[in-house]
N, C-alpha and C. Protein backbone atom coordinates (compact mmCIF):
# COMPACT_ATOMS: atom_id res chain seq x y z
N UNK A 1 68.68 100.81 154.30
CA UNK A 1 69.01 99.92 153.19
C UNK A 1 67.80 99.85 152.26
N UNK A 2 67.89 100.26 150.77
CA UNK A 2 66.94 99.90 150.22
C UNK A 2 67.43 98.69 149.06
N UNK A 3 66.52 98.00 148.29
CA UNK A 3 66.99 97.35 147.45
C UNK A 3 65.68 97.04 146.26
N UNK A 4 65.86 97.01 145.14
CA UNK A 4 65.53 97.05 143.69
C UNK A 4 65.60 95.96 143.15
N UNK A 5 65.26 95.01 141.95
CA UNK A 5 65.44 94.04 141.19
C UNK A 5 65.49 94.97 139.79
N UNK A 6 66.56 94.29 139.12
CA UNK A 6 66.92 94.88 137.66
C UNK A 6 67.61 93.97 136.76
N UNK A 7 66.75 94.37 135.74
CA UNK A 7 67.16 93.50 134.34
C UNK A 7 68.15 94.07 134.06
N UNK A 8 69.35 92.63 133.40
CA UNK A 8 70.31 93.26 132.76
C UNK A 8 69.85 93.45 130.96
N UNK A 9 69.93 94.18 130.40
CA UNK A 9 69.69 94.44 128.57
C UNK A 9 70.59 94.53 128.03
N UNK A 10 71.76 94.79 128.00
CA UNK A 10 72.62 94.86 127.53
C UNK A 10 73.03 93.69 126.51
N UNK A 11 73.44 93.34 125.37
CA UNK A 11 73.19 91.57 125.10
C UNK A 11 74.57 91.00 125.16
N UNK A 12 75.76 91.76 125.67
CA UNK A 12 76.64 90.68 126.69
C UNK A 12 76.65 90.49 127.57
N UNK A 13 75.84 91.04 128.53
CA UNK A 13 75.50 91.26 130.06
C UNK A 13 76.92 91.98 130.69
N UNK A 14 77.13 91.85 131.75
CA UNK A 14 78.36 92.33 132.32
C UNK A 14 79.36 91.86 132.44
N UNK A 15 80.46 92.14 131.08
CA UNK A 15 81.47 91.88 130.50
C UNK A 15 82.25 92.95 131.04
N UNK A 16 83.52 92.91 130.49
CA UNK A 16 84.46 93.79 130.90
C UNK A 16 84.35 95.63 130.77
N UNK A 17 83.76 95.96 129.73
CA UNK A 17 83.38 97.59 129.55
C UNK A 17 82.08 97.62 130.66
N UNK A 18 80.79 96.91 130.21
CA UNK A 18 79.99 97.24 131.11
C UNK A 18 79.95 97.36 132.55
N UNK A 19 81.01 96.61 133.41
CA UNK A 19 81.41 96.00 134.89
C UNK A 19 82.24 97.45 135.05
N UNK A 20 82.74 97.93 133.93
CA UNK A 20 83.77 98.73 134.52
C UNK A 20 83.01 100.14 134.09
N UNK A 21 81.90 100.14 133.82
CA UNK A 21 80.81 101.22 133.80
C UNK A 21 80.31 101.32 135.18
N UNK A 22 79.91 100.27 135.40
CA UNK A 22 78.89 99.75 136.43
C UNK A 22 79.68 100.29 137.90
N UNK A 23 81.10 99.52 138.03
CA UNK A 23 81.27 100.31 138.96
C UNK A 23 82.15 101.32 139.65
N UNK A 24 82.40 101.96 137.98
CA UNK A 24 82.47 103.87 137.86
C UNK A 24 81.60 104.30 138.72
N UNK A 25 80.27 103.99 138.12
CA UNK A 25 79.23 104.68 138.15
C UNK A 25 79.12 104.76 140.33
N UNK A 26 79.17 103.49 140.56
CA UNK A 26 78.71 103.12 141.98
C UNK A 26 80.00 103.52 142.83
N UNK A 27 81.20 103.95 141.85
CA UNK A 27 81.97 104.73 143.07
C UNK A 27 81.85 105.95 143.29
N UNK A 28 81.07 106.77 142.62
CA UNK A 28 80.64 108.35 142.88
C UNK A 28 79.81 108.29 144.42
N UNK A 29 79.38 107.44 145.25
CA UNK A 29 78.43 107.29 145.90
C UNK A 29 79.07 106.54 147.55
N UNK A 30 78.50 107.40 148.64
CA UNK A 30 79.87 106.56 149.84
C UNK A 30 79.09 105.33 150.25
N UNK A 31 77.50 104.96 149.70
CA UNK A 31 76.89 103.84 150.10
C UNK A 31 78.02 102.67 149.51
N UNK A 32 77.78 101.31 150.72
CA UNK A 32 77.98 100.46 150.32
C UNK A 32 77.04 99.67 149.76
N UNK A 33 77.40 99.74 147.78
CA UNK A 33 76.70 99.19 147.13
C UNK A 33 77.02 97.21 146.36
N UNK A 34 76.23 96.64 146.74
CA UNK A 34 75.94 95.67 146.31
C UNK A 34 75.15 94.77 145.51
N UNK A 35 75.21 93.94 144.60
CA UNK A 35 74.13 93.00 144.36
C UNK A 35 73.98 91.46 144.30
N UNK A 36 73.24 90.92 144.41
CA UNK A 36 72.97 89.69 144.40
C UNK A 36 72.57 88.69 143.41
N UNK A 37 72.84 87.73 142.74
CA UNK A 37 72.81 87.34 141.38
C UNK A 37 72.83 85.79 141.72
N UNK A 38 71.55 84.88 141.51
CA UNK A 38 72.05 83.24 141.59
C UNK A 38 72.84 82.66 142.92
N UNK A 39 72.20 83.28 143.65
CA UNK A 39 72.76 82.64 145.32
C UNK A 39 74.19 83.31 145.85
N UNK A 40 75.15 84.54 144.82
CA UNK A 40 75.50 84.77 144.99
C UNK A 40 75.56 86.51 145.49
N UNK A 41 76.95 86.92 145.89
CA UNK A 41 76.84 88.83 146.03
C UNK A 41 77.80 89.31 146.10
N UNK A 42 77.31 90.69 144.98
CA UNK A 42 78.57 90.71 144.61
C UNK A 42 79.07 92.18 144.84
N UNK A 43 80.21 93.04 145.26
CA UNK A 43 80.53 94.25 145.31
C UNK A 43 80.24 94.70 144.24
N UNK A 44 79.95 96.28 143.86
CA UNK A 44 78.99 97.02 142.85
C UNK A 44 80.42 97.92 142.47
N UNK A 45 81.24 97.88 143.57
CA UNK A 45 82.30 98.91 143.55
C UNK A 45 83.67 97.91 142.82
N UNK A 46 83.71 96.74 143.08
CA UNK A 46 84.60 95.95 142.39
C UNK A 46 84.46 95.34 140.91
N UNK A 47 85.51 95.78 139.81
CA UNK A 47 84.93 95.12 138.78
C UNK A 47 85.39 93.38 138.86
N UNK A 48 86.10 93.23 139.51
CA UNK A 48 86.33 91.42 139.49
C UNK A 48 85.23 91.09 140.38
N UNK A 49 84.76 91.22 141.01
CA UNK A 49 83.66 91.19 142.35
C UNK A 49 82.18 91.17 141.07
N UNK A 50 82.15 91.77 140.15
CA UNK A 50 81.16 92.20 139.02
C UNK A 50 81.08 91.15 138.14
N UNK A 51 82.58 91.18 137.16
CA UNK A 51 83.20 89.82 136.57
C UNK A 51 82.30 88.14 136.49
N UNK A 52 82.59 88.27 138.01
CA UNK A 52 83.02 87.23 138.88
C UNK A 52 81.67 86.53 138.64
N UNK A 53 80.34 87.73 138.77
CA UNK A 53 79.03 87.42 139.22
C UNK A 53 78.35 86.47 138.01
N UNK A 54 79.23 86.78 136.42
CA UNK A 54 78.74 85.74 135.53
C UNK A 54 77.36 86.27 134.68
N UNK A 55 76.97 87.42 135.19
CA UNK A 55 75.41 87.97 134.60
C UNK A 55 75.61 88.12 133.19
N UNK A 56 74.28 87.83 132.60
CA UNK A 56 74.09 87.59 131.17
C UNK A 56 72.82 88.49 130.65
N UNK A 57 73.17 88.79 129.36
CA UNK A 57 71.58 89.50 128.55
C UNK A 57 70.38 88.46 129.43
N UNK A 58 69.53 89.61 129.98
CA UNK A 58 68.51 88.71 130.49
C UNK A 58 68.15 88.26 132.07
N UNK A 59 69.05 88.29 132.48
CA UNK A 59 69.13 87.98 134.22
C UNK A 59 68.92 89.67 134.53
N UNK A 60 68.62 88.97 135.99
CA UNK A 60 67.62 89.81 136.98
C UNK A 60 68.60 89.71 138.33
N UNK A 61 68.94 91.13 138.04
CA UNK A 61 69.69 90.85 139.65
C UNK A 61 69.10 91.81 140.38
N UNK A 62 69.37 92.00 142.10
CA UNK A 62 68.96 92.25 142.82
C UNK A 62 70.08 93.38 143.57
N UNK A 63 69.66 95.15 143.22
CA UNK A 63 70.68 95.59 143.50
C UNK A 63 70.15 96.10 145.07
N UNK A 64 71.35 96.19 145.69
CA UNK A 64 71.55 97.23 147.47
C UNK A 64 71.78 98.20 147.24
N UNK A 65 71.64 98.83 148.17
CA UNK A 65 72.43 99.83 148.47
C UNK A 65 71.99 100.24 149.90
N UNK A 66 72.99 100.75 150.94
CA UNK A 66 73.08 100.74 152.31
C UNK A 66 74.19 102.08 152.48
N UNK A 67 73.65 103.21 152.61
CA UNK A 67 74.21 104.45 153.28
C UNK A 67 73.40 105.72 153.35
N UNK A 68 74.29 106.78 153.58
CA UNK A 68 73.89 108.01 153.19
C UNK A 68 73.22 108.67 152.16
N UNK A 69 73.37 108.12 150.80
CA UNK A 69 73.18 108.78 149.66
C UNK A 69 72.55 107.64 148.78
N UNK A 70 71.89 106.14 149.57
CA UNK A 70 71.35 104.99 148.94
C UNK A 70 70.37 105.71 147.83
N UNK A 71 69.73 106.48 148.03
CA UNK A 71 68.60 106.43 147.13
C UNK A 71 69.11 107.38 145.96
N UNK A 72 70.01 107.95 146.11
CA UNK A 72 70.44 108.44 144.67
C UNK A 72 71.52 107.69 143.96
N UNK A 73 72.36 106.87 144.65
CA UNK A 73 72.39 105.51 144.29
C UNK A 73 72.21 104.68 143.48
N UNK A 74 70.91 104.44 144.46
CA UNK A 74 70.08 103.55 143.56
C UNK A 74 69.48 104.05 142.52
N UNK A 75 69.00 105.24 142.62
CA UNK A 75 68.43 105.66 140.90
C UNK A 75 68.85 105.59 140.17
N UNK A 76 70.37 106.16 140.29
CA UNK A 76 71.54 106.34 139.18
C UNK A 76 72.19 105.23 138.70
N UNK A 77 72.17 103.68 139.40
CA UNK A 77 72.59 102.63 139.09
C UNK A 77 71.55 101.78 138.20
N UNK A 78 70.04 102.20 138.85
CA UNK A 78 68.77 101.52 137.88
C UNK A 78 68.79 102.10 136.09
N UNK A 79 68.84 103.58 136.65
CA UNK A 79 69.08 104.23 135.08
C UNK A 79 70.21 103.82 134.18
N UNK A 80 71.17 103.35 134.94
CA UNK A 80 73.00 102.83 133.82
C UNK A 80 72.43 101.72 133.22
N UNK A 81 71.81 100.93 134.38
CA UNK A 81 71.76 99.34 133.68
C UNK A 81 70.53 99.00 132.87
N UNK A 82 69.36 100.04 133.08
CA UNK A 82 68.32 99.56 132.15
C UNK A 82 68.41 100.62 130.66
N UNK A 83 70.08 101.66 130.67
CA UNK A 83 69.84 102.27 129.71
C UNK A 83 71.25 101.04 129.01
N UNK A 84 71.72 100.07 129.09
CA UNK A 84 72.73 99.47 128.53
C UNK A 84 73.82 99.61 128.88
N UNK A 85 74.23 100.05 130.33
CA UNK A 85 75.65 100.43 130.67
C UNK A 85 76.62 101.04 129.53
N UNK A 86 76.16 102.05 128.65
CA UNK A 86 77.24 102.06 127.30
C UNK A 86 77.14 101.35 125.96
N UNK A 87 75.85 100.43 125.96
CA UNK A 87 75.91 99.73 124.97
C UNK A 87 75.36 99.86 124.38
């Protein structure tokens, strides 16, 4: 299991296009990916699970990832979200 802290930049944070970038992106990958946001955690692979989490331009979440292929993963999920998920 490794895990990362990452700014969201984007300046709606994870709204409906970006969530459904986000976890495009994290279903190419058989890790079970997660993150953590404000006491909460949230599936990386679900966009209501994403939704749900409330993240805004500016927050810092805390991404997982736990499998086989975590660390490419995780690169490829650090690079979506600090390049704007699309935005």
């Amino acid at each position: 299991m490794i895990s990362q802290n990452v700014i969201v930049k984007n300046p709606t944070g994870l709204h409906l296009r970006p969530a459904g970038i986000l976890c495009k992106e994290a279903m190419k990958y058989k890790s079970l990916i997660t993150f953590s946001f404000d006491g909460c955690t949230a599936n990386a692979k679900s966009v209501l699970s994403v939704l749900g989490a409330c993240v805004k331009c500016g927050d810092e979440i805390r991404l997982i990832c736990e499998g086989t292929d975590e660390k490419d993963a995780m690169e490829a999920l650090v690079t979506a979200i600090e390049n704007g998920l699309g935005e």
